[in-house]
N, C-alpha and C. Protein backbone atom coordinates (compact mmCIF):
# COMPACT_ATOMS: atom_id res chain seq x y z
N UNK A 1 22.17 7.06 2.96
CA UNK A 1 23.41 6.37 3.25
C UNK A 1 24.16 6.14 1.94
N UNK A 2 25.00 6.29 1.85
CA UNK A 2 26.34 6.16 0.84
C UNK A 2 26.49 4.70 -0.13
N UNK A 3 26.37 4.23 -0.76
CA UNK A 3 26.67 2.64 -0.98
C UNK A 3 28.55 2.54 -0.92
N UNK A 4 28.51 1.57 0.11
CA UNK A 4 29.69 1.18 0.15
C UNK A 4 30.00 -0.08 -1.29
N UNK A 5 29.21 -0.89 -1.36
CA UNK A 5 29.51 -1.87 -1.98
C UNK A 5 27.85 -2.44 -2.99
N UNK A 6 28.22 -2.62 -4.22
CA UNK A 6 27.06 -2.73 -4.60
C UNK A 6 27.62 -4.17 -5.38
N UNK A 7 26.61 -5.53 -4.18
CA UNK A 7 26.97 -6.51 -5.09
C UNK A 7 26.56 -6.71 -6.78
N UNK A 8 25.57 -6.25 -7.36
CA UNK A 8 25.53 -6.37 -8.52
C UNK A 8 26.97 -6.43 -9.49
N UNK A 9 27.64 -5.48 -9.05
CA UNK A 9 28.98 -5.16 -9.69
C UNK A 9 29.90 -7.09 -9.85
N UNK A 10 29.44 -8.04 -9.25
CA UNK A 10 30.00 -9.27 -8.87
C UNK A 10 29.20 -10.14 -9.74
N UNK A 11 28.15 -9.63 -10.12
CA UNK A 11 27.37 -10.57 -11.21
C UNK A 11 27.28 -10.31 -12.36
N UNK A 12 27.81 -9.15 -12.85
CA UNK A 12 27.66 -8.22 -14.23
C UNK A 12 28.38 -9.58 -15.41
N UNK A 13 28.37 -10.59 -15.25
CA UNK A 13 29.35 -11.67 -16.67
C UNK A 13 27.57 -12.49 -16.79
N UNK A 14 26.27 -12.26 -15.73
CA UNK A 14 25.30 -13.13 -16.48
C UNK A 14 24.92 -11.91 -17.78
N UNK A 15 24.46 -12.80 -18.65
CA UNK A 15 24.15 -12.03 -19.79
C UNK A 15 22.90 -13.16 -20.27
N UNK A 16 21.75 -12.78 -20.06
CA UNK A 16 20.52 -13.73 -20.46
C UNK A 16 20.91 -14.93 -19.63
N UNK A 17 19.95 -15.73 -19.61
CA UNK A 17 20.13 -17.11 -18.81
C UNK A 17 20.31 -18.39 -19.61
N UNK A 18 20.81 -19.42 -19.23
CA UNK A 18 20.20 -20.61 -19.97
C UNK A 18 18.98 -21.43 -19.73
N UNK A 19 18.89 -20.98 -17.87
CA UNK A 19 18.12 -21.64 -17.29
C UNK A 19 16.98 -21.30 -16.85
N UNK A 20 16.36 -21.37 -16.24
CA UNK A 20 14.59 -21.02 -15.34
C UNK A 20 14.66 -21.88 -14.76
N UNK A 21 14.73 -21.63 -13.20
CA UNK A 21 14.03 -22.30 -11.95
C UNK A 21 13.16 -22.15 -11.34
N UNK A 22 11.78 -23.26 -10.75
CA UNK A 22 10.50 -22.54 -10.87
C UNK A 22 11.10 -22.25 -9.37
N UNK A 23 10.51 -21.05 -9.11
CA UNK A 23 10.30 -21.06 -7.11
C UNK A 23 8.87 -21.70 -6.87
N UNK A 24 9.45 -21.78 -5.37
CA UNK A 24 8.18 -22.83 -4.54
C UNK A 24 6.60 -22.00 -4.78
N UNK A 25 7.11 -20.57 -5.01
CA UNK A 25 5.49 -19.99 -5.58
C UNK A 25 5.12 -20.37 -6.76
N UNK A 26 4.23 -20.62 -6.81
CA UNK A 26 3.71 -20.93 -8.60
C UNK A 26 3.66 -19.32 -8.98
N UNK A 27 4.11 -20.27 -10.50
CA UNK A 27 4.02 -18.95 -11.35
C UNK A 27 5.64 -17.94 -11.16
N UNK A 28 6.06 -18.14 -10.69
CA UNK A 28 7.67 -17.66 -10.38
C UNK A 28 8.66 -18.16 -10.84
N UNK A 29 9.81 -17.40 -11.33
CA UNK A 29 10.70 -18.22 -11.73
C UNK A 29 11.70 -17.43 -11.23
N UNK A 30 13.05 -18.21 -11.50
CA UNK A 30 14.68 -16.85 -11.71
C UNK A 30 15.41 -17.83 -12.46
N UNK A 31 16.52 -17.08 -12.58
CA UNK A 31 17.51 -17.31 -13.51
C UNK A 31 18.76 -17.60 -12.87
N UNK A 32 19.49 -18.11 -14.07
CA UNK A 32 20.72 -18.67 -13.18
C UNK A 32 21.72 -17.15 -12.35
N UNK A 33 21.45 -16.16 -12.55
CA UNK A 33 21.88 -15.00 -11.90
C UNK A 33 21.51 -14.93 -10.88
N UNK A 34 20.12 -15.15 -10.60
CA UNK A 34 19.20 -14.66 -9.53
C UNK A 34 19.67 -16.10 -8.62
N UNK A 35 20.11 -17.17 -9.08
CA UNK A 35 20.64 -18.41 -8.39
C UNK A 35 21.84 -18.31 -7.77
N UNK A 36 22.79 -17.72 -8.51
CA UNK A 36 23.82 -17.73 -8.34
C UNK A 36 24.35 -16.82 -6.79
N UNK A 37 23.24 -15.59 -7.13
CA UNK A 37 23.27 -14.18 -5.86
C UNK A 37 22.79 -15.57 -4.90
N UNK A 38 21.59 -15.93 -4.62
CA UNK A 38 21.20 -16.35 -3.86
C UNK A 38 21.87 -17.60 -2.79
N UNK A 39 22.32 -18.38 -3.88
CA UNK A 39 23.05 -19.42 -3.28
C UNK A 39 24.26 -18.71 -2.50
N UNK A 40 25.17 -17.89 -3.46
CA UNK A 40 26.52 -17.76 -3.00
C UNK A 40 26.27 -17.00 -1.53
N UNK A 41 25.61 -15.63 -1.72
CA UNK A 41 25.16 -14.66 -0.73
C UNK A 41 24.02 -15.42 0.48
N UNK A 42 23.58 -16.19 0.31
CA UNK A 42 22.45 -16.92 1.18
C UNK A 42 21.18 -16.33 1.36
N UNK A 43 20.91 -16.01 0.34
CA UNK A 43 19.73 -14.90 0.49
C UNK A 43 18.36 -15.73 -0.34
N UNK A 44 18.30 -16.84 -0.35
CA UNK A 44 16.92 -17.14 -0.66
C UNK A 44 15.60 -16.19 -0.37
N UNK A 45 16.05 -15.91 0.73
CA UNK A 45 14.39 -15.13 1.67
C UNK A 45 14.20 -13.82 0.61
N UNK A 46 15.38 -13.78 -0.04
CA UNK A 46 15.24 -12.26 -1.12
C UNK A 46 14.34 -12.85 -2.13
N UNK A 47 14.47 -13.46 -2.38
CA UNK A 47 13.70 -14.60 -3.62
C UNK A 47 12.45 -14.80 -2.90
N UNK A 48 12.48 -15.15 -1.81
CA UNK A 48 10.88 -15.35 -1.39
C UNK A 48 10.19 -14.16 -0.97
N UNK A 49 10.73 -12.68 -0.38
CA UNK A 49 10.11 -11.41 -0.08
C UNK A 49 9.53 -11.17 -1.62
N UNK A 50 10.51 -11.39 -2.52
CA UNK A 50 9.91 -10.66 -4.16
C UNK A 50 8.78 -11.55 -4.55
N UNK A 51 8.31 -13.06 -4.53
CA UNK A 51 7.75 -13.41 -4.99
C UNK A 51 6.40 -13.04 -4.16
N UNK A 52 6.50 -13.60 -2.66
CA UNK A 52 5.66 -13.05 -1.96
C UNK A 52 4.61 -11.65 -2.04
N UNK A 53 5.27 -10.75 -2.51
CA UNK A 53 4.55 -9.64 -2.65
C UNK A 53 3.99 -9.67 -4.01
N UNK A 54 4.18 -10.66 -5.24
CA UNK A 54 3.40 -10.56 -6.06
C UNK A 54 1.63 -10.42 -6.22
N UNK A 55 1.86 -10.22 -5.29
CA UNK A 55 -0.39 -9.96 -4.67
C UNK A 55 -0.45 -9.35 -4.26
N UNK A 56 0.36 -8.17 -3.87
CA UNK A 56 0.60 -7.02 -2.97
C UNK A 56 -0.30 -6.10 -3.79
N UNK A 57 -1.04 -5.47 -3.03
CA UNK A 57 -1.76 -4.31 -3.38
C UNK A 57 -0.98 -3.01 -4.15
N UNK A 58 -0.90 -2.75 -5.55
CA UNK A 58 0.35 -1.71 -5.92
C UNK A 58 1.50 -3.02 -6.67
N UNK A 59 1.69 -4.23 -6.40
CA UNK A 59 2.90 -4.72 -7.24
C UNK A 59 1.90 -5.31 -8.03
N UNK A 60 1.03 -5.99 -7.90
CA UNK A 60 0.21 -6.78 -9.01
C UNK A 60 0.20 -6.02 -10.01
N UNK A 61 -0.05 -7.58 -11.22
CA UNK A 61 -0.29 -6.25 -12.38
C UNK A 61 1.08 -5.60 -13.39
N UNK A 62 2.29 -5.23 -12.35
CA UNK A 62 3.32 -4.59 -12.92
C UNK A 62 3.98 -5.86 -13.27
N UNK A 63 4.24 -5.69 -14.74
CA UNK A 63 5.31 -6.54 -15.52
C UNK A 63 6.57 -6.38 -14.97
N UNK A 64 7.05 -5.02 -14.72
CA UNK A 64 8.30 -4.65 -14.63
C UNK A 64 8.78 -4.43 -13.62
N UNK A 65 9.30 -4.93 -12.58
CA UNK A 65 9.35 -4.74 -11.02
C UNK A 65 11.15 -4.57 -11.01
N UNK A 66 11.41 -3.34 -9.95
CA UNK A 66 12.70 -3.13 -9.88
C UNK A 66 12.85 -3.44 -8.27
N UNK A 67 13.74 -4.11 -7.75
CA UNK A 67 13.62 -4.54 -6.32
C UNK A 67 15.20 -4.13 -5.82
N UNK A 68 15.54 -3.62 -4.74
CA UNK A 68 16.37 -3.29 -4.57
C UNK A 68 16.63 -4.04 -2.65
N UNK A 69 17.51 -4.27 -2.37
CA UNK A 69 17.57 -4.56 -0.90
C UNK A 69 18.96 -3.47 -0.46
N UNK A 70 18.11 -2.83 0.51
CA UNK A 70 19.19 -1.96 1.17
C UNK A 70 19.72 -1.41 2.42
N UNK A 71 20.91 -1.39 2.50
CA UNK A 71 21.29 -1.55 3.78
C UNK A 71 20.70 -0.31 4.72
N UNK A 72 20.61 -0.49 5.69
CA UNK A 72 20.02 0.98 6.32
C UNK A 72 20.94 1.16 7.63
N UNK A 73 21.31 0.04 8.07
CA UNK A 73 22.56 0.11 8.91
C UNK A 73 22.86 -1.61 9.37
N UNK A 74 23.80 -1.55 10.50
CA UNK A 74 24.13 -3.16 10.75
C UNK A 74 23.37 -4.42 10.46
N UNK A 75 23.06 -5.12 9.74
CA UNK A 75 22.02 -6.32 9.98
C UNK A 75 20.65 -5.65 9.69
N UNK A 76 20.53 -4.80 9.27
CA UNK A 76 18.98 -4.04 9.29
C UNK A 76 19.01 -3.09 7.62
N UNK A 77 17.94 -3.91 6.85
CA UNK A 77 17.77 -4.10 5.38
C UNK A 77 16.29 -2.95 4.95
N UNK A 78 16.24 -2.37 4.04
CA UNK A 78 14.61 -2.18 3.36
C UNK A 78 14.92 -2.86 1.82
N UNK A 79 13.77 -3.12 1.63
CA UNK A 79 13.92 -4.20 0.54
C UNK A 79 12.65 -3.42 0.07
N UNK A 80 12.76 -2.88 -1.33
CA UNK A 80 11.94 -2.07 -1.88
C UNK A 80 11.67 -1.99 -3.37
N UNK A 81 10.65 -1.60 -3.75
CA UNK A 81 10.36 -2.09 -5.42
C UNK A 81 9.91 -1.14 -5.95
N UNK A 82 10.28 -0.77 -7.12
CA UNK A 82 9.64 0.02 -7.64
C UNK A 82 9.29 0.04 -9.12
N UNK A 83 8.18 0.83 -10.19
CA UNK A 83 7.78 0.32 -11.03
C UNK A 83 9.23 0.41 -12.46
N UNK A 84 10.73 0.77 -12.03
CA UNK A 84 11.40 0.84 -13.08
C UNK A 84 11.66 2.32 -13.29
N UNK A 85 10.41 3.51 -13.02
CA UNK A 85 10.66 4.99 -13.22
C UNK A 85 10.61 5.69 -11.76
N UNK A 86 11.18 4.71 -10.72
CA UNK A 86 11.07 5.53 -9.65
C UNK A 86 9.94 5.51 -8.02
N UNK A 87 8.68 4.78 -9.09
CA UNK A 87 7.59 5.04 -8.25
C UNK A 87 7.75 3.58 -7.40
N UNK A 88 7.89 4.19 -5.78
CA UNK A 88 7.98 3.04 -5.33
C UNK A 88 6.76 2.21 -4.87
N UNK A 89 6.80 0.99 -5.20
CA UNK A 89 5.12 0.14 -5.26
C UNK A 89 5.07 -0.37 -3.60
N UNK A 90 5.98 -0.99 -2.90
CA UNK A 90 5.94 -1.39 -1.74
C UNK A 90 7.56 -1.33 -1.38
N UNK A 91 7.66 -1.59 -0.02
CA UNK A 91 9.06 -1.83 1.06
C UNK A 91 8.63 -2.22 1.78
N UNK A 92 9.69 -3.20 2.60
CA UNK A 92 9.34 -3.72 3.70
C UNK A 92 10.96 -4.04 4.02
N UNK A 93 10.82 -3.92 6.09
CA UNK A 93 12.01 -3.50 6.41
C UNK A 93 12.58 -5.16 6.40
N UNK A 94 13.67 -5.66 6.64
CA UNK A 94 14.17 -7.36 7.37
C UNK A 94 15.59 -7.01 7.84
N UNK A 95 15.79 -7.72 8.83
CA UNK A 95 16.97 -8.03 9.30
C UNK A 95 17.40 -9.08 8.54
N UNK A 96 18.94 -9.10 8.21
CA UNK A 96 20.03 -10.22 7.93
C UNK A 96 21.17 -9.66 8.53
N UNK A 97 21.60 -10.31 9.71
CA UNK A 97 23.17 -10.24 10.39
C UNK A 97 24.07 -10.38 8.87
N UNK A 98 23.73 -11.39 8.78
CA UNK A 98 25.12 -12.18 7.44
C UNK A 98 25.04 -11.49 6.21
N UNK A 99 24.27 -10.69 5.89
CA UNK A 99 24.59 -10.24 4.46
C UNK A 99 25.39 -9.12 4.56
N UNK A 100 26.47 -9.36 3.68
CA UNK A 100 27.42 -8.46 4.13
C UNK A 100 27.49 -7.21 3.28
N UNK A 101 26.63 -6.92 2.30
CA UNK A 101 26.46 -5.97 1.40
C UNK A 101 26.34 -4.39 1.32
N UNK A 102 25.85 -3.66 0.62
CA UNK A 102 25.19 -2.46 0.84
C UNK A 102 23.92 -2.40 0.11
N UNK A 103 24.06 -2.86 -0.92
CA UNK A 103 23.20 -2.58 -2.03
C UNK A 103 22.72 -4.03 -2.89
N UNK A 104 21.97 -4.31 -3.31
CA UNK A 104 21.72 -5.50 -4.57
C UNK A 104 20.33 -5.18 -5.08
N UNK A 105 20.10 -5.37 -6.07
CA UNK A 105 19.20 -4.95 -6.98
C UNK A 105 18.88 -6.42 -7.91
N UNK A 106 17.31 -6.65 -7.82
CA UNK A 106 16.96 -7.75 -9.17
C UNK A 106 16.21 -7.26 -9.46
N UNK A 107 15.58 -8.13 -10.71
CA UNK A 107 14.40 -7.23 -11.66
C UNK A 107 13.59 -8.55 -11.38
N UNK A 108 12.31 -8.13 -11.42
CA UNK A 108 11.03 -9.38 -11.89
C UNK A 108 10.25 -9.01 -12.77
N UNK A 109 10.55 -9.74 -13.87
CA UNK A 109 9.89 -9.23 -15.52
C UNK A 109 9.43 -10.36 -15.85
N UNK A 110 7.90 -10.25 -15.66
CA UNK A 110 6.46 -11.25 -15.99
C UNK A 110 6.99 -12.32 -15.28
N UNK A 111 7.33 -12.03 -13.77
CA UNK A 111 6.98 -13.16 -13.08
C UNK A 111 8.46 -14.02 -13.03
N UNK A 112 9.75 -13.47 -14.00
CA UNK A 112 11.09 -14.00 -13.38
C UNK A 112 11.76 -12.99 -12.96
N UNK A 113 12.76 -13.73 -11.80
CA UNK A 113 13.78 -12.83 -11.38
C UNK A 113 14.64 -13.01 -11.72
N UNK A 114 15.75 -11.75 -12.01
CA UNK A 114 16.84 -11.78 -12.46
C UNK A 114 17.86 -10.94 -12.24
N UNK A 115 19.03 -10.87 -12.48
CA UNK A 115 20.01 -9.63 -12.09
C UNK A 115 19.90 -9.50 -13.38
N UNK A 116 20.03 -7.45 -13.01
CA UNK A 116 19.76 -6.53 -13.87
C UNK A 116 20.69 -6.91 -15.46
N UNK A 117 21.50 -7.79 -15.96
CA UNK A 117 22.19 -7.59 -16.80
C UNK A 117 22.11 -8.73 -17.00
N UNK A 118 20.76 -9.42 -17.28
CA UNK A 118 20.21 -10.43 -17.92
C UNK A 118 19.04 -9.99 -18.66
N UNK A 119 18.65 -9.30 -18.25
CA UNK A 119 17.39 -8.99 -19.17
C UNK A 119 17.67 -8.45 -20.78
């Protein structure tokens, strides 16, 4: 499928964070980027699919996690990770009616999340 719209392009002014917020998982954090997507877009559950799979058979272990959520058609998402060169470690499909996107992408590097142009 084509990307119509890639929200990242809407967050490209974070540049490093000031902040760290722990998530309800221990050991997790994000940044005021990864806050900002979340709050504005309503996508907490993106924040909780990435942390969640940190025990995942294949994501453990990787420092460098590239996570992507993508549209596959109406309300119907794959949300997928991979090690940074391609290799994808896990996906898993979710519905969101409300996200109105095509594309969004965070990174989780040692355990924070962030949009890509914070790191």
């Amino acid at each position: 499928m084509e990307v119509q719209f890639n929200l990242n392009e809407r967050y490209q002014q974070y540049c490093g964070t000031e902040n760290l917020y722990q998530h309800w998982l221990p050991g997790m954090w994000f940044t005021d980027g990864a806050k900002a997507v979340a709050e504005e877009q309503q996508c907490f559950w993106l924040l909780d699919i990435i942390a969640s799979h940190q025990l995942t058979q294949g994501v453990v272990g990787n420092y460098f996690q590239v996570w992507k959520l993508l549209r596959q058609k109406q309300g119907e998402f794959e949300v997928r990770c991979d090690d940074g060169n391609g290799k994808t470690l896990v996906s898993q499909c979710v519905w969101s009616p409300h996200f109105d996107h095509d594309l969004l992408t965070l990174w989780c590097v040692d355990g924070i999340m962030m949009v890509p142009s914070e790191y």
